[in-house]
C-alpha atoms as a PDB file:
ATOM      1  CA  UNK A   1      42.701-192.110  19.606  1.00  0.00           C
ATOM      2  CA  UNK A   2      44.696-194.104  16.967  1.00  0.00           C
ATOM      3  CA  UNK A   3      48.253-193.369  16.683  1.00  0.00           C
ATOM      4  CA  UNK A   4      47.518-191.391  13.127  1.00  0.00           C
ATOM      5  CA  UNK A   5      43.783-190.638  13.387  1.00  0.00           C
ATOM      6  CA  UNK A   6      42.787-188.122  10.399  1.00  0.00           C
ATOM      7  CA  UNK A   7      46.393-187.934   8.967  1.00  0.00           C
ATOM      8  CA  UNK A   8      46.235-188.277   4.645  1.00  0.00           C
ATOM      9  CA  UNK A   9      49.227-190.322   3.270  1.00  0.00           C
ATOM     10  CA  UNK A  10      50.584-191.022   0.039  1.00  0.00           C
ATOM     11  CA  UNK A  11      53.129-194.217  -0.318  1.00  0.00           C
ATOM     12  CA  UNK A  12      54.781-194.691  -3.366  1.00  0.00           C
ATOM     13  CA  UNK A  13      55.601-198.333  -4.466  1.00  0.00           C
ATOM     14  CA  UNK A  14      52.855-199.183  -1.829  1.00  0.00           C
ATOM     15  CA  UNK A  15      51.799-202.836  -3.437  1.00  0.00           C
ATOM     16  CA  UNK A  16      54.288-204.640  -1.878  1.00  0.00           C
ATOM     17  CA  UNK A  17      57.715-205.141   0.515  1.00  0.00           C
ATOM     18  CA  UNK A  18      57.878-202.174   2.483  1.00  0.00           C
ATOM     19  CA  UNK A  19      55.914-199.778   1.095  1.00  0.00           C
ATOM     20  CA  UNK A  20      53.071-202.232   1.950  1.00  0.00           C
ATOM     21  CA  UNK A  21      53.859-202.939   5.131  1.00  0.00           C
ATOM     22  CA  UNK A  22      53.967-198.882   5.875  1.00  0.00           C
ATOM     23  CA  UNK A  23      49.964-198.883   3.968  1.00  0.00           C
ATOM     24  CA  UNK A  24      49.075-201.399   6.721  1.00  0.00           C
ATOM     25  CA  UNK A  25      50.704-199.696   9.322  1.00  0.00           C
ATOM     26  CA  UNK A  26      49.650-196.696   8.795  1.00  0.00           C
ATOM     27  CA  UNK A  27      46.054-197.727   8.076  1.00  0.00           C
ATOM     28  CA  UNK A  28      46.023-199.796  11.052  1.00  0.00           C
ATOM     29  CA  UNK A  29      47.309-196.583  12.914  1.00  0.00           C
ATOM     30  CA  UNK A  30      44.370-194.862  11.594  1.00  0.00           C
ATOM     31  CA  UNK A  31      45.263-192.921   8.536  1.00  0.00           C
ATOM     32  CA  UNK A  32      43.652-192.796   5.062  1.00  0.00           C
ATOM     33  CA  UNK A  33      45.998-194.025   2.405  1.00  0.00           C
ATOM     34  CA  UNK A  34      46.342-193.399  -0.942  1.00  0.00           C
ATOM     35  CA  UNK A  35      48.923-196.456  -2.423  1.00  0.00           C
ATOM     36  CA  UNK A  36      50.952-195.247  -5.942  1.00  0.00           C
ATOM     37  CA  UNK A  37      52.560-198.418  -7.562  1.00  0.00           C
ATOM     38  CA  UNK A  38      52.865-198.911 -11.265  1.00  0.00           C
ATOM     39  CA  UNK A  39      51.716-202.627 -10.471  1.00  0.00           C
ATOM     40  CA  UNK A  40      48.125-202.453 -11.153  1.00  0.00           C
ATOM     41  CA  UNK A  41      46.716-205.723 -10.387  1.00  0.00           C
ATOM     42  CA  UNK A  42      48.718-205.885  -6.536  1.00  0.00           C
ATOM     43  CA  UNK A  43      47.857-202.223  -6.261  1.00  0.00           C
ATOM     44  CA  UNK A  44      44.039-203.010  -6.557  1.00  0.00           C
ATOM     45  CA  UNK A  45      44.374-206.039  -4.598  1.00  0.00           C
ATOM     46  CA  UNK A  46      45.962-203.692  -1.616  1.00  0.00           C
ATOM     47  CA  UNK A  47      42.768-201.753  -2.124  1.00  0.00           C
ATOM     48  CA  UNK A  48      39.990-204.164  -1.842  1.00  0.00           C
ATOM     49  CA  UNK A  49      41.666-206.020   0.964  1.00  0.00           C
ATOM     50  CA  UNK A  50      42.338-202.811   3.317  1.00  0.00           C
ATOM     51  CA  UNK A  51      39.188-201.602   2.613  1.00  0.00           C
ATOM     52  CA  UNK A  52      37.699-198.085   2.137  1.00  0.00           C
ATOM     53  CA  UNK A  53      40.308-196.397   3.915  1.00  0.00           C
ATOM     54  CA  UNK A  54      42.498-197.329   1.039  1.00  0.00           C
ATOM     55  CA  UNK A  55      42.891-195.906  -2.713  1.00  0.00           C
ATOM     56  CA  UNK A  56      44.729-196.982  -5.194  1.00  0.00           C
ATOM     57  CA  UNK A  57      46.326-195.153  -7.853  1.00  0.00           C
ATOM     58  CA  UNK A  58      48.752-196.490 -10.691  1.00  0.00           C
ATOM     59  CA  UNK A  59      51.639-194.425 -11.178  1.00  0.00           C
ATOM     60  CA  UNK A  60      55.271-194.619 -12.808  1.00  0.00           C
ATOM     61  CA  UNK A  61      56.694-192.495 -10.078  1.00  0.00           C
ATOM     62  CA  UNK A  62      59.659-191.392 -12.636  1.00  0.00           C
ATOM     63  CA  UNK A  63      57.252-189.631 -15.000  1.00  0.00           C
ATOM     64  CA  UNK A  64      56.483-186.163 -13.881  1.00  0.00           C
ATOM     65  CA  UNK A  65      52.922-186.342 -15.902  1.00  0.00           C
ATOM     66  CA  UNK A  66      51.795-189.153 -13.683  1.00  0.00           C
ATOM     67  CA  UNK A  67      53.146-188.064 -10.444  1.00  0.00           C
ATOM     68  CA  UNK A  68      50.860-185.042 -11.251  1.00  0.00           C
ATOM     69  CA  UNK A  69      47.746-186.391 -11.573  1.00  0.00           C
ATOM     70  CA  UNK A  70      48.118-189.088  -9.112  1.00  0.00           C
ATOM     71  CA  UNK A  71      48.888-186.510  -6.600  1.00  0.00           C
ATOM     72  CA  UNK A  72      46.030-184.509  -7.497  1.00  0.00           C
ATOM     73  CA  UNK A  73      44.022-187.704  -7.684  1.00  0.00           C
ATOM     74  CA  UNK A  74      44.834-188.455  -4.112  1.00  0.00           C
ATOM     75  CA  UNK A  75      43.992-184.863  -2.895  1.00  0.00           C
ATOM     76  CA  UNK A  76      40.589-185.199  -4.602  1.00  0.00           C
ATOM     77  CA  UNK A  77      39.479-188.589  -2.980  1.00  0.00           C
ATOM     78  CA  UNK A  78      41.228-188.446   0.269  1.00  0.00           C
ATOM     79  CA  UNK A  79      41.086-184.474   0.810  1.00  0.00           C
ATOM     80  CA  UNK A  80      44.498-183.454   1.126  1.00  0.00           C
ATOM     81  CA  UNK A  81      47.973-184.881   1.580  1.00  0.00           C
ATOM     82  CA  UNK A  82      49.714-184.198   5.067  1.00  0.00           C
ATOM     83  CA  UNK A  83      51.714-187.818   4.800  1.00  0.00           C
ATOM     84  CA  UNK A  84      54.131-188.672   1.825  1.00  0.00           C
ATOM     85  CA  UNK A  85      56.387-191.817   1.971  1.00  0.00           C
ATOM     86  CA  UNK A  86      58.617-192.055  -1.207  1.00  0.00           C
ATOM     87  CA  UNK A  87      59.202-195.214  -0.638  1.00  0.00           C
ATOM     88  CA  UNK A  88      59.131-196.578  -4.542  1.00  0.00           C
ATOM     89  CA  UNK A  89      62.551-198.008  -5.914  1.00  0.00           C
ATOM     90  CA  UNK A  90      64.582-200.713  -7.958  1.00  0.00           C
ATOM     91  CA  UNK A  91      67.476-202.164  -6.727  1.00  0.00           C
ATOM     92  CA  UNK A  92      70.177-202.454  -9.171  1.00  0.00           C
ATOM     93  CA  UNK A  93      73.725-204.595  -9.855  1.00  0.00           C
ATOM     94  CA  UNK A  94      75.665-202.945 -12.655  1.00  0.00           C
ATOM     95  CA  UNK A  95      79.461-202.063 -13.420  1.00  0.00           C
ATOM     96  CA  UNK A  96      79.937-198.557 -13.709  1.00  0.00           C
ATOM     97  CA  UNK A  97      82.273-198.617 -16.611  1.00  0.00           C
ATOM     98  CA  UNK A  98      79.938-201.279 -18.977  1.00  0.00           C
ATOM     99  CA  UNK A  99      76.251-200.055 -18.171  1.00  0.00           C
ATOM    100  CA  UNK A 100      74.378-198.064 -20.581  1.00  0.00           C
ATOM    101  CA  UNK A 101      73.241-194.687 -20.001  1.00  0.00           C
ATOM    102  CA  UNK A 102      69.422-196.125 -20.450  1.00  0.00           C
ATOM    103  CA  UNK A 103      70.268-198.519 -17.180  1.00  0.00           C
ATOM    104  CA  UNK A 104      71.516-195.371 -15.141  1.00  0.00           C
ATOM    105  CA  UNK A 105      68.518-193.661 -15.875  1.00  0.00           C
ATOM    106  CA  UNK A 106      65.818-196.443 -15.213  1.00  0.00           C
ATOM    107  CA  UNK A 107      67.166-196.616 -11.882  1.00  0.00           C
ATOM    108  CA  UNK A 108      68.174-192.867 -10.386  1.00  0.00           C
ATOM    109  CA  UNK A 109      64.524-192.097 -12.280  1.00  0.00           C
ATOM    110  CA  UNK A 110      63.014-194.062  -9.882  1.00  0.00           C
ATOM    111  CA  UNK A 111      65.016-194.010  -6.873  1.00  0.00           C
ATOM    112  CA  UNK A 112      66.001-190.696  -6.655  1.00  0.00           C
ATOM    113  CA  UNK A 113      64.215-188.584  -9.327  1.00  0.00           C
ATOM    114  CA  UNK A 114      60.898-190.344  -7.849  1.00  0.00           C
ATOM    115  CA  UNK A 115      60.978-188.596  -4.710  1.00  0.00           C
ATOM    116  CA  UNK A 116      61.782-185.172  -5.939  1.00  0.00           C
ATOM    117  CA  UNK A 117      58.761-185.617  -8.143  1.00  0.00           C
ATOM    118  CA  UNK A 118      56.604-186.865  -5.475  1.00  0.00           C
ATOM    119  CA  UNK A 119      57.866-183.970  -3.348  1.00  0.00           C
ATOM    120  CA  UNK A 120      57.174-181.714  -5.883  1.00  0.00           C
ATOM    121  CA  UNK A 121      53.426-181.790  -6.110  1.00  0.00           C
ATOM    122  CA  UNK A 122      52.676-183.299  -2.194  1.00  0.00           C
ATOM    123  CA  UNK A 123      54.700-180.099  -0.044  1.00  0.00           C
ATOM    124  CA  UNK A 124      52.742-177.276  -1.632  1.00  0.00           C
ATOM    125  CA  UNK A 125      49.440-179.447  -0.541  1.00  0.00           C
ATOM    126  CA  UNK A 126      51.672-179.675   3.064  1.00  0.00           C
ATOM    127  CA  UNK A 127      52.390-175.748   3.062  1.00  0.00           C
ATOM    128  CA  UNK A 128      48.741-174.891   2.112  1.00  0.00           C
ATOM    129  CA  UNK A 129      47.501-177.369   5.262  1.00  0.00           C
ATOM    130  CA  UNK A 130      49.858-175.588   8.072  1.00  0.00           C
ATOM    131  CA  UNK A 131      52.465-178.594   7.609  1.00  0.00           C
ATOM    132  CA  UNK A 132      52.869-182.226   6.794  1.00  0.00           C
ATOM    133  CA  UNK A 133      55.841-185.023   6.961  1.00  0.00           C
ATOM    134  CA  UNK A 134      57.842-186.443   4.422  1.00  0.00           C
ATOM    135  CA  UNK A 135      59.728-189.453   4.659  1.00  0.00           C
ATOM    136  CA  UNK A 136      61.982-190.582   2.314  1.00  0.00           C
ATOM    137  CA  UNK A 137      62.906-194.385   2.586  1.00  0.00           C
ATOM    138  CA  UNK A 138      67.022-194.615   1.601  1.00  0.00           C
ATOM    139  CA  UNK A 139      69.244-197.175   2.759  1.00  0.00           C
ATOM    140  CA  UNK A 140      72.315-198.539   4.314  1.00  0.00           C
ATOM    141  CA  UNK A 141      74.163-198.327   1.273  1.00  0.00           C
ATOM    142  CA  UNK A 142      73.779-194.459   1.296  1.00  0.00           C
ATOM    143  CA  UNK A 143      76.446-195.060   4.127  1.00  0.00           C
ATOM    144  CA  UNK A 144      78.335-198.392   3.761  1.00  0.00           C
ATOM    145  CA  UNK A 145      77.687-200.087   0.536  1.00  0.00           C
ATOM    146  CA  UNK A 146      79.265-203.531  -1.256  1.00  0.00           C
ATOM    147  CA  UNK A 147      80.887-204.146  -4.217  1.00  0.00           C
ATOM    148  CA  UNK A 148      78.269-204.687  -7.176  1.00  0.00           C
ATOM    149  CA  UNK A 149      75.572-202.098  -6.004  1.00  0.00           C
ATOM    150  CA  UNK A 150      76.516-199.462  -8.551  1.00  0.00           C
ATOM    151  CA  UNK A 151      74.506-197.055  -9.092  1.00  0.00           C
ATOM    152  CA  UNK A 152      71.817-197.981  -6.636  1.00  0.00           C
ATOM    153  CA  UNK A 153      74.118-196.664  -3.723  1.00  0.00           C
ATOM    154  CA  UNK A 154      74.570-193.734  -5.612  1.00  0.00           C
ATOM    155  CA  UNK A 155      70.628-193.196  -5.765  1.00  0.00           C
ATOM    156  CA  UNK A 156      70.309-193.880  -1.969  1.00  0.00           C
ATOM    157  CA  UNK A 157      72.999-191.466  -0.714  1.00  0.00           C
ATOM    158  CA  UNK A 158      71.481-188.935  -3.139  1.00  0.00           C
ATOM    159  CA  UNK A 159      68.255-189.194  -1.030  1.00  0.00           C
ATOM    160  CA  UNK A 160      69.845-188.145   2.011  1.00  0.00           C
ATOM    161  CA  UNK A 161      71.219-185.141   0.053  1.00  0.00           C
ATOM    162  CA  UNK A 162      67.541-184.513  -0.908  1.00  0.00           C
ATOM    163  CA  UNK A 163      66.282-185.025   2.948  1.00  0.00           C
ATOM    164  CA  UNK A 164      68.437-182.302   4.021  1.00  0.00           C
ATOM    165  CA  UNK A 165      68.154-179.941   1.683  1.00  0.00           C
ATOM    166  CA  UNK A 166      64.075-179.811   1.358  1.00  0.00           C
ATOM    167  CA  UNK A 167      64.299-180.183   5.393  1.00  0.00           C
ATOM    168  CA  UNK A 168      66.003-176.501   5.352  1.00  0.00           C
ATOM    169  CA  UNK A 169      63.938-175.635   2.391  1.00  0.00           C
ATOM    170  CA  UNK A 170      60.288-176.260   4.161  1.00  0.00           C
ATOM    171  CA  UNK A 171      60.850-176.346   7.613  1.00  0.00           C
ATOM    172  CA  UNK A 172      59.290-172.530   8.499  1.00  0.00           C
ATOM    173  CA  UNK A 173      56.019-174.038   6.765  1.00  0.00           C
ATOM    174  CA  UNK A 174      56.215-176.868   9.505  1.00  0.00           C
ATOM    175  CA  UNK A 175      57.092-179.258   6.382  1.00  0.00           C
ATOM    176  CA  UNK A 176      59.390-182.340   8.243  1.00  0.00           C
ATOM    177  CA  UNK A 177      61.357-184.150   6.205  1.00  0.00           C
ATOM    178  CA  UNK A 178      63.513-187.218   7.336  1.00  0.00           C
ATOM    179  CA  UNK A 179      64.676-190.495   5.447  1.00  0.00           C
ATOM    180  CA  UNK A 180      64.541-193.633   7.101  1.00  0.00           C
ATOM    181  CA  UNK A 181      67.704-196.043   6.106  1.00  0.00           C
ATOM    182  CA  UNK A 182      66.938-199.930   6.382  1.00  0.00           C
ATOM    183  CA  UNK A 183      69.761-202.037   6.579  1.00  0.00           C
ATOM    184  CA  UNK A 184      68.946-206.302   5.622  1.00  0.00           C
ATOM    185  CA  UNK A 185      65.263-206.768   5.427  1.00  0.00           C
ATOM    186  CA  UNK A 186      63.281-209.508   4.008  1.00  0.00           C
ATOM    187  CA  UNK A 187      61.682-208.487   0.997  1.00  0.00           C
ATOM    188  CA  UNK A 188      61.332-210.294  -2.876  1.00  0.00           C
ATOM    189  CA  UNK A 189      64.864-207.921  -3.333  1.00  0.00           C
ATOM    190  CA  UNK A 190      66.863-209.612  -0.608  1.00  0.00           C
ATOM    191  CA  UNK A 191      65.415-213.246  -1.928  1.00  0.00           C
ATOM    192  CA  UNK A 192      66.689-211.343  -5.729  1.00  0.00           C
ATOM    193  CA  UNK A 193      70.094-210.784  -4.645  1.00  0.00           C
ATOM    194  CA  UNK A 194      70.286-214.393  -2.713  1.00  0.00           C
ATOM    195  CA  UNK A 195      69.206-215.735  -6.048  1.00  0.00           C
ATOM    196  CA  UNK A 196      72.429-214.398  -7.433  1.00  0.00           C
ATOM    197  CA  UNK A 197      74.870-215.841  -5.050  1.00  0.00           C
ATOM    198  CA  UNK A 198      76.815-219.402  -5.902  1.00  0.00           C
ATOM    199  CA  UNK A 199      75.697-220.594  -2.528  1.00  0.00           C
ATOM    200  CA  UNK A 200      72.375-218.821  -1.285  1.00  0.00           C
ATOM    201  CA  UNK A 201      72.522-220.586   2.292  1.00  0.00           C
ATOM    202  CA  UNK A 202      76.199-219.905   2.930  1.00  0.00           C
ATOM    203  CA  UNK A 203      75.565-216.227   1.749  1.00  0.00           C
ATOM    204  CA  UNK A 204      72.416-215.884   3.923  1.00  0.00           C
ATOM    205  CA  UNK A 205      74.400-217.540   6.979  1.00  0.00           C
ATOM    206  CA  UNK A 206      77.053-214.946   6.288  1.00  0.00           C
ATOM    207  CA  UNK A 207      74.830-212.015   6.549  1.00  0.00           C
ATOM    208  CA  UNK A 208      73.249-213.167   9.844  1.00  0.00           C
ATOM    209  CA  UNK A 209      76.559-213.516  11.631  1.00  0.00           C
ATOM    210  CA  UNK A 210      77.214-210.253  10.790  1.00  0.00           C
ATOM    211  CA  UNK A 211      74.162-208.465  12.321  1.00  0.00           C
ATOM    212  CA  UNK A 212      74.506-207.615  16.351  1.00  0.00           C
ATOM    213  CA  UNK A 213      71.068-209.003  16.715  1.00  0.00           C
ATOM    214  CA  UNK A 214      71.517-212.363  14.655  1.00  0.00           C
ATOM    215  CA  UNK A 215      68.915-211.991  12.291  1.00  0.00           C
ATOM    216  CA  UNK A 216      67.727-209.626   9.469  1.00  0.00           C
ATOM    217  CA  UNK A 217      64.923-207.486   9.801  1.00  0.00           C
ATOM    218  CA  UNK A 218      61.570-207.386   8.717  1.00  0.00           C
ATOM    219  CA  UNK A 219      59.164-204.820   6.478  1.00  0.00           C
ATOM    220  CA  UNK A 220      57.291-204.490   9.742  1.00  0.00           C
ATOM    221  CA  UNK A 221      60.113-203.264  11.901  1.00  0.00           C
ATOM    222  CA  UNK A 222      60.512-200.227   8.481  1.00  0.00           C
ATOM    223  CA  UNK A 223      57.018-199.687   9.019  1.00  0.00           C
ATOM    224  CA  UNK A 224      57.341-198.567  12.761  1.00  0.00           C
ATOM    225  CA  UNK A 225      59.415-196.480  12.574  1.00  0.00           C
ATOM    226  CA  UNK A 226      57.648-194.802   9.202  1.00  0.00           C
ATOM    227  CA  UNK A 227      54.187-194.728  11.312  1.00  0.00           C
ATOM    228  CA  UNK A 228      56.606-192.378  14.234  1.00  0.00           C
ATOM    229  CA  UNK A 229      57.869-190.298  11.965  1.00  0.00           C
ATOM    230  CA  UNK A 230      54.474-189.336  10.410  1.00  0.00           C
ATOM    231  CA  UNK A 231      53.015-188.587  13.561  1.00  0.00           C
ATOM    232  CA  UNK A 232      53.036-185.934  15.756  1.00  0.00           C
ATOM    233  CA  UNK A 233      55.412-187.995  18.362  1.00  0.00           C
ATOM    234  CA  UNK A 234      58.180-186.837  16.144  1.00  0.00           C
ATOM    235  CA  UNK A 235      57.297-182.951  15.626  1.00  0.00           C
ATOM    236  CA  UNK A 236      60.690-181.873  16.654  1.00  0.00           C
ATOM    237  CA  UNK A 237      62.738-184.295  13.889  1.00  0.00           C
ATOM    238  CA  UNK A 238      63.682-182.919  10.669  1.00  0.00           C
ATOM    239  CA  UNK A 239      66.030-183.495   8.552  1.00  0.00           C
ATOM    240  CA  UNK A 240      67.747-186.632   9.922  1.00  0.00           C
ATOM    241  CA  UNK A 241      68.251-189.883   8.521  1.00  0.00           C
ATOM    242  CA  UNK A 242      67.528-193.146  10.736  1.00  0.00           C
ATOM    243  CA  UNK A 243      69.443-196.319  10.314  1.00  0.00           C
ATOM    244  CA  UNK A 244      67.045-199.170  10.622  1.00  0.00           C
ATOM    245  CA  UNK A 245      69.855-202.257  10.614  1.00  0.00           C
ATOM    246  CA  UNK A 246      69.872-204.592  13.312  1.00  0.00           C
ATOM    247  CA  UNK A 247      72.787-203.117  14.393  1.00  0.00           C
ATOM    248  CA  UNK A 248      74.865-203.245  11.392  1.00  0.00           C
ATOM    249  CA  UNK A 249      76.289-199.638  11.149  1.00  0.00           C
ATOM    250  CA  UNK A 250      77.386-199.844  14.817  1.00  0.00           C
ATOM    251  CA  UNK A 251      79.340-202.695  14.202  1.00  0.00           C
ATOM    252  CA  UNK A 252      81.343-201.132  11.333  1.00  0.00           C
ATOM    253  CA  UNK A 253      81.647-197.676  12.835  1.00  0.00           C
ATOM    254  CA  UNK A 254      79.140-195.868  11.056  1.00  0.00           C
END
């Protein structure tokens, strides 16, 4: 039997980086899969390349409207939700004192606000099925951030603070809810913040010294652990919050 035979998932920001990698995963694993991105043209392309065990919906996770119907839209087609990876966000590099109040809220509306709204509409489908997982993809900055990552490390932390609390909230309706907390992995917003260094190769070089295991991870290696904490190998984990980061945290004595 496949590792997530008959389990329903929603992934938010599904079309690409991460959130695509946990689609393949998870349909590899066996699960039906319905992918929310506000990217239309990757979202269908998701669809007709994984095939029938794959729909796509386009959503703007920040607008409570289309979090609605997208929700109910995946409940309709796939016949319930038992999976939900909030997984959709936007990295950001602002200074606290000269952004506008228009930038904070483009970004905590998706990275936080999001998966609240996600959460909203996908537990009560959870609760009326006798349970379902939740797993909300943070980050390393929600623990150890860097200078020029204002307010996305803000966003991330609040996750964790979300994790937690709808952990305690829904866990006597056999609702799990965990975060999972990559550290360095190679998606289009590593190559964005490389793109912003004077010297891309000497910043790249730096990072990999820095990681125990020499190397930065890979959407893949998110995915994994994703695909265990949506199955039933992880019924007794709630409420925690994994580091996924090559070792990073250990090193600085997180």
């Amino acid at each position: 039997m496949a590792h997530l035979e008959h389990q329903l998932a929603v992934v938010t920001g599904g079309a690409n980086g991460i959130g695509l990698a946990i689609v393949e995963r998870f349909v590899a694993d066996g699960a039906a899969v319905a992918v929310l991105d506000r990217d239309a043209e990757r979202g269908s392309a998701v669809q007709r390349r994984l095939g029938r065990r794959v729909h796509f919906v386009t959503c703007d996770v920040a607008i409570d409207s289309q979090v609605h119907d997208a929700v109910d839209e995946a409940v309709r087609v796939l016949g319930g939700v038992s999976v939900l990876v909030n997984n959709a966000g936007v990295n950001a590099y602002f200074d606290a004192t000269q952004m506008s109040e228009s930038d904070w809220n483009a970004v905590l509306d998706v990275d936080l606000k999001g998966a609240w709204l996600c959460s909203k509409y996908a537990i009560p489908v959870m609760v009326q099925n006798n349970g379902g997982s939740v797993i909300n993809i943070s980050s390393i900055h929600a623990f150890m951030t860097t200078r020029g990552m204002f307010p996305y490390a803000a966003a991330k932390a609040g996750l964790i603070g979300l994790t937690r609390n709808l952990a305690l909230d829904y866990g006597t309706a056999n609702v799990r809810v965990n975060a999972i907390c990559p550290g360095w992995i190679h998606t289009h917003l590593v190559d964005e913040w490389l793109g912003l260094q004077t010297d891309p190769e000497a910043a790249l070089a730096n990072v990999l010294k820095a990681h125990p295991l020499g190397r930065i991870g890979t959407p893949q290696e998110v995915a994994g652990m994703a695909a265990f904490l949506a199955s039933s190998d992880a019924s007794f984990i709630t409420g925690a919050a994994f580091l996924v980061d090559g070792g990073l945290s250990a090193k600085f004595g997180i």
